[in-house]
C-alpha atoms as a PDB file:
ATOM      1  CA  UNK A   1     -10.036 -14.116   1.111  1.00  0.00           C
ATOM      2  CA  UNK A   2      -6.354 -12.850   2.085  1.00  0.00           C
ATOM      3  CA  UNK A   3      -3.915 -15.237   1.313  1.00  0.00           C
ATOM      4  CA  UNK A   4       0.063 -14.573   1.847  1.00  0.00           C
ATOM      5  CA  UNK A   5       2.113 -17.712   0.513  1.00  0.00           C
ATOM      6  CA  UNK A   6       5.685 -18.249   1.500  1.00  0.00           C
ATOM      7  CA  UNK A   7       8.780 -18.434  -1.224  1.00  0.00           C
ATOM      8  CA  UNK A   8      12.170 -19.748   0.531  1.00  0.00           C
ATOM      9  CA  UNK A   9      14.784 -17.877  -1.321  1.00  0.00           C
ATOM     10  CA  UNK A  10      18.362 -18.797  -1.702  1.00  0.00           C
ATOM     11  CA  UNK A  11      19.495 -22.032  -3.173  1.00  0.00           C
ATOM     12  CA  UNK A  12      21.508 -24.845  -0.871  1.00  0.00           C
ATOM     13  CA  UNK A  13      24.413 -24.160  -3.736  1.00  0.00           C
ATOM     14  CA  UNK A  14      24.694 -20.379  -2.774  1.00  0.00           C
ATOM     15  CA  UNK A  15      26.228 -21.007   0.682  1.00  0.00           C
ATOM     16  CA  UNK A  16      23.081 -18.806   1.744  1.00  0.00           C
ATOM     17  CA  UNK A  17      20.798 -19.949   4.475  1.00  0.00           C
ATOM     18  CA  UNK A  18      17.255 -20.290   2.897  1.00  0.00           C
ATOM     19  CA  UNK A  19      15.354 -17.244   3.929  1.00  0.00           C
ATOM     20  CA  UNK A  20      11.316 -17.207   4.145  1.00  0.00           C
ATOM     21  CA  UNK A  21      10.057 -13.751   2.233  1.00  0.00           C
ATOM     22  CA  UNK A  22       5.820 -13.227   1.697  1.00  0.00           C
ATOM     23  CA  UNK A  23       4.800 -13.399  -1.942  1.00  0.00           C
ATOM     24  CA  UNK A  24       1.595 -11.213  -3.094  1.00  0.00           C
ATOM     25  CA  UNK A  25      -0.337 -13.656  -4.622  1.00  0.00           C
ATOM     26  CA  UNK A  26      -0.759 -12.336  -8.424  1.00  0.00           C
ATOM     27  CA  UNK A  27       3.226 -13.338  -8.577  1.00  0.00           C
ATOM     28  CA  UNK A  28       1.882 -16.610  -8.660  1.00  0.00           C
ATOM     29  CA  UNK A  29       0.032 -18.064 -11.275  1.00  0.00           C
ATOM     30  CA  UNK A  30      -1.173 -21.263 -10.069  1.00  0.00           C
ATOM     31  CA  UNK A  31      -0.897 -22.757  -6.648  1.00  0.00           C
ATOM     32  CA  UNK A  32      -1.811 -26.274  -5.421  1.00  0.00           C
ATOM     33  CA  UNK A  33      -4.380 -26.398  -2.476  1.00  0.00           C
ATOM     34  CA  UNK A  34      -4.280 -29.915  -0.129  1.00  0.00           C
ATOM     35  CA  UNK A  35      -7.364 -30.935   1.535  1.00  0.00           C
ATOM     36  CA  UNK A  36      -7.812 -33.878   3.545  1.00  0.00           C
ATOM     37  CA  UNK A  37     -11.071 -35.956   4.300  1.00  0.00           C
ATOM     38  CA  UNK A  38     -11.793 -38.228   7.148  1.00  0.00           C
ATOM     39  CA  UNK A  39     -13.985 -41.045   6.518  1.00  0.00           C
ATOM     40  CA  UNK A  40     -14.374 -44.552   6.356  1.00  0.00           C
ATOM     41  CA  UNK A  41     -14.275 -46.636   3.319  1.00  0.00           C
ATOM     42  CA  UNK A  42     -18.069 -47.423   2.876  1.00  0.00           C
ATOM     43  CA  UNK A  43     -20.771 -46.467   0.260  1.00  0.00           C
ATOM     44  CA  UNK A  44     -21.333 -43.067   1.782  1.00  0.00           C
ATOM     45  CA  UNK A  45     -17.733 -42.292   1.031  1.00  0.00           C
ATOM     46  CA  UNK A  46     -17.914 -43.343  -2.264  1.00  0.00           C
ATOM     47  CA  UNK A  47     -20.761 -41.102  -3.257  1.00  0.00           C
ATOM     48  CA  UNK A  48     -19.121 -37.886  -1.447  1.00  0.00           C
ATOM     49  CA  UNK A  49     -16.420 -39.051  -3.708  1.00  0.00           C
ATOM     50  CA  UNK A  50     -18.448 -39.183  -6.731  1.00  0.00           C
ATOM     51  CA  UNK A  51     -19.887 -35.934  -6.089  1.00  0.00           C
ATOM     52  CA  UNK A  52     -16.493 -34.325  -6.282  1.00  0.00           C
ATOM     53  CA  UNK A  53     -15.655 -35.628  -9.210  1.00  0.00           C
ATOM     54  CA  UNK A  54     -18.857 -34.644 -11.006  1.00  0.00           C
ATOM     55  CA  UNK A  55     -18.547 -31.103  -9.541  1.00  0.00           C
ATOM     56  CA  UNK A  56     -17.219 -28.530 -11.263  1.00  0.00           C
ATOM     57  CA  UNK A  57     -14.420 -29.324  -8.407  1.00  0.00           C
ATOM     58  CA  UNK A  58     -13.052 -32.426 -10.174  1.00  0.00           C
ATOM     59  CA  UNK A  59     -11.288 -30.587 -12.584  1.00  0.00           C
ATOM     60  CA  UNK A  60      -9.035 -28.933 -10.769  1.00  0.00           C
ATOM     61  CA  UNK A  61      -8.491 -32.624  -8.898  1.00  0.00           C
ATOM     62  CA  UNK A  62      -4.430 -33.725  -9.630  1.00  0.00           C
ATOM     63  CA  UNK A  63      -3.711 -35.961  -7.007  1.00  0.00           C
ATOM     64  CA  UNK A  64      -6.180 -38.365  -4.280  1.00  0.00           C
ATOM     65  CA  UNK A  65      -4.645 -40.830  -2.708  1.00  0.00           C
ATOM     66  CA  UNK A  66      -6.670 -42.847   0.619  1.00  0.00           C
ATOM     67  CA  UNK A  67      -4.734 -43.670   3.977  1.00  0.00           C
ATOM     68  CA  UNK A  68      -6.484 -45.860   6.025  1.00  0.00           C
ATOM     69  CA  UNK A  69      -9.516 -43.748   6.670  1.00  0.00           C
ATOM     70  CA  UNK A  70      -8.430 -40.489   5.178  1.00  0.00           C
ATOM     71  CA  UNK A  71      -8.671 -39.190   1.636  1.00  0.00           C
ATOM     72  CA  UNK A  72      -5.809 -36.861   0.737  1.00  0.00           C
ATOM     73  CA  UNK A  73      -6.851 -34.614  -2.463  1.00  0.00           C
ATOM     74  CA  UNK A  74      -4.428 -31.873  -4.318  1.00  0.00           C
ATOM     75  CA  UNK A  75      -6.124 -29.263  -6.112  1.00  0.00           C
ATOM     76  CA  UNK A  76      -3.918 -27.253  -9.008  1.00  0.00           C
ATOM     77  CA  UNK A  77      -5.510 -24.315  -9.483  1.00  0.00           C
ATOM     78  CA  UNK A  78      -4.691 -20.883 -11.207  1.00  0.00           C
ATOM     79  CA  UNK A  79      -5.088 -18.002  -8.657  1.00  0.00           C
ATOM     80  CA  UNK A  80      -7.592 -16.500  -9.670  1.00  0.00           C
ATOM     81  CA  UNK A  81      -9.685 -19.959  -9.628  1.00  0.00           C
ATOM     82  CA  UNK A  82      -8.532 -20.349  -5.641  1.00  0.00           C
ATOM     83  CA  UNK A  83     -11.951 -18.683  -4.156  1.00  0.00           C
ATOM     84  CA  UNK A  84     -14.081 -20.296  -6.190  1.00  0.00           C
ATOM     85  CA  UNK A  85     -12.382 -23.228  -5.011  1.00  0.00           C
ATOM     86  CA  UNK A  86     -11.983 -23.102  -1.493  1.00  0.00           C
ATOM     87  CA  UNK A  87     -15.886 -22.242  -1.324  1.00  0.00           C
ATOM     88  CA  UNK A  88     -16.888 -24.956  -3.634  1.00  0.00           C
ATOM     89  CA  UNK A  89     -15.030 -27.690  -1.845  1.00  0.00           C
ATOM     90  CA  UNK A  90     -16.703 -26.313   1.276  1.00  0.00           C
ATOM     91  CA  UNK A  91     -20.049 -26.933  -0.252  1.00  0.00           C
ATOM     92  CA  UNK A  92     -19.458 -29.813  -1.983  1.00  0.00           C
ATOM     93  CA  UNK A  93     -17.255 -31.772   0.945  1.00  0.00           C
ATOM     94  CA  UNK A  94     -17.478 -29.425   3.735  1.00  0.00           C
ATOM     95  CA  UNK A  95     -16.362 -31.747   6.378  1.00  0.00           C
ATOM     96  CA  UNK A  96     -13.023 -31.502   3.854  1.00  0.00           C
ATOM     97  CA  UNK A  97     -10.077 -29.771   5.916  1.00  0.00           C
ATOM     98  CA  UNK A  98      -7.633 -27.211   3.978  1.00  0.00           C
ATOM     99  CA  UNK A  99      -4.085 -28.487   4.996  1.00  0.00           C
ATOM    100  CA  UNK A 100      -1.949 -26.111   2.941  1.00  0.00           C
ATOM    101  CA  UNK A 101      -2.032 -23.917  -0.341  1.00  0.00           C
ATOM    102  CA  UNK A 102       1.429 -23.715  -1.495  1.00  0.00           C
ATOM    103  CA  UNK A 103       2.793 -21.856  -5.029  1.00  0.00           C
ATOM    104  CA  UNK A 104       3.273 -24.844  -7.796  1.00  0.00           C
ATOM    105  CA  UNK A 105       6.597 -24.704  -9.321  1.00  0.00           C
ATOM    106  CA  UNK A 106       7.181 -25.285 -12.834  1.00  0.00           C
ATOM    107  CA  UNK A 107      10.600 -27.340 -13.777  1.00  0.00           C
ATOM    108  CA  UNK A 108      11.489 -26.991 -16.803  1.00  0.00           C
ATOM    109  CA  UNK A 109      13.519 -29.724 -18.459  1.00  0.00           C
ATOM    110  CA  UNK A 110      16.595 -28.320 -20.189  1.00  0.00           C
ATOM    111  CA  UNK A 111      17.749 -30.094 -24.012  1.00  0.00           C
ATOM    112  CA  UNK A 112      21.455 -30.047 -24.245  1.00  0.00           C
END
């Protein structure tokens, strides 16, 4: 799998426009993947949704949330987990659509 993932650089307190540069993906350790699924809320759902969970998928599950009849999932992953990931969630939800893999960023609360 090639994957490039974007960085905007510059901050909105350097007077810099943000600027869009291509990150090689071991400079990021963990990225979080969003997938989307469109179904109704019945029993069939329900199980597809168990299945996840009891996959080695549901793990790497931090966020679901259902609107109407879609069920948002975001994966955090570490890189090097990402394949395994993507082709899992194909087999374990493959009418699941890949919306975006973005870096995860790490704040860091500072003590005075």
């Amino acid at each position: 799998m090639n994957l490039v993932l974007e960085r905007i650089v510059g901050s909105a307190t350097s007077g810099k426009s943000a600027e869009r540069e291509s990150v090689a993906s071991p400079c990021v350790s963990r990225v979080h993947l969003s997938a989307v699924l469109r179904s109704k809320q019945d029993e069939a759902a329900r199980e597809r949704i168990r299945r996840l969970f009891h996959s080695p998928l549901g793990v790497y599950v931090s966020q679901a949330s259902r609107d109407h009849d879609d069920l948002r999932l975001v994966f955090d992953v570490a890189m090097e987990d990402l394949d395994f990931t993507v082709r899992t969630l194909h087999q374990v939800l493959p009418e699941a659509v890949i919306e975006a893999v973005r870096p995860r960023m790490f704040t860091h609360r500072r003590e005075h």
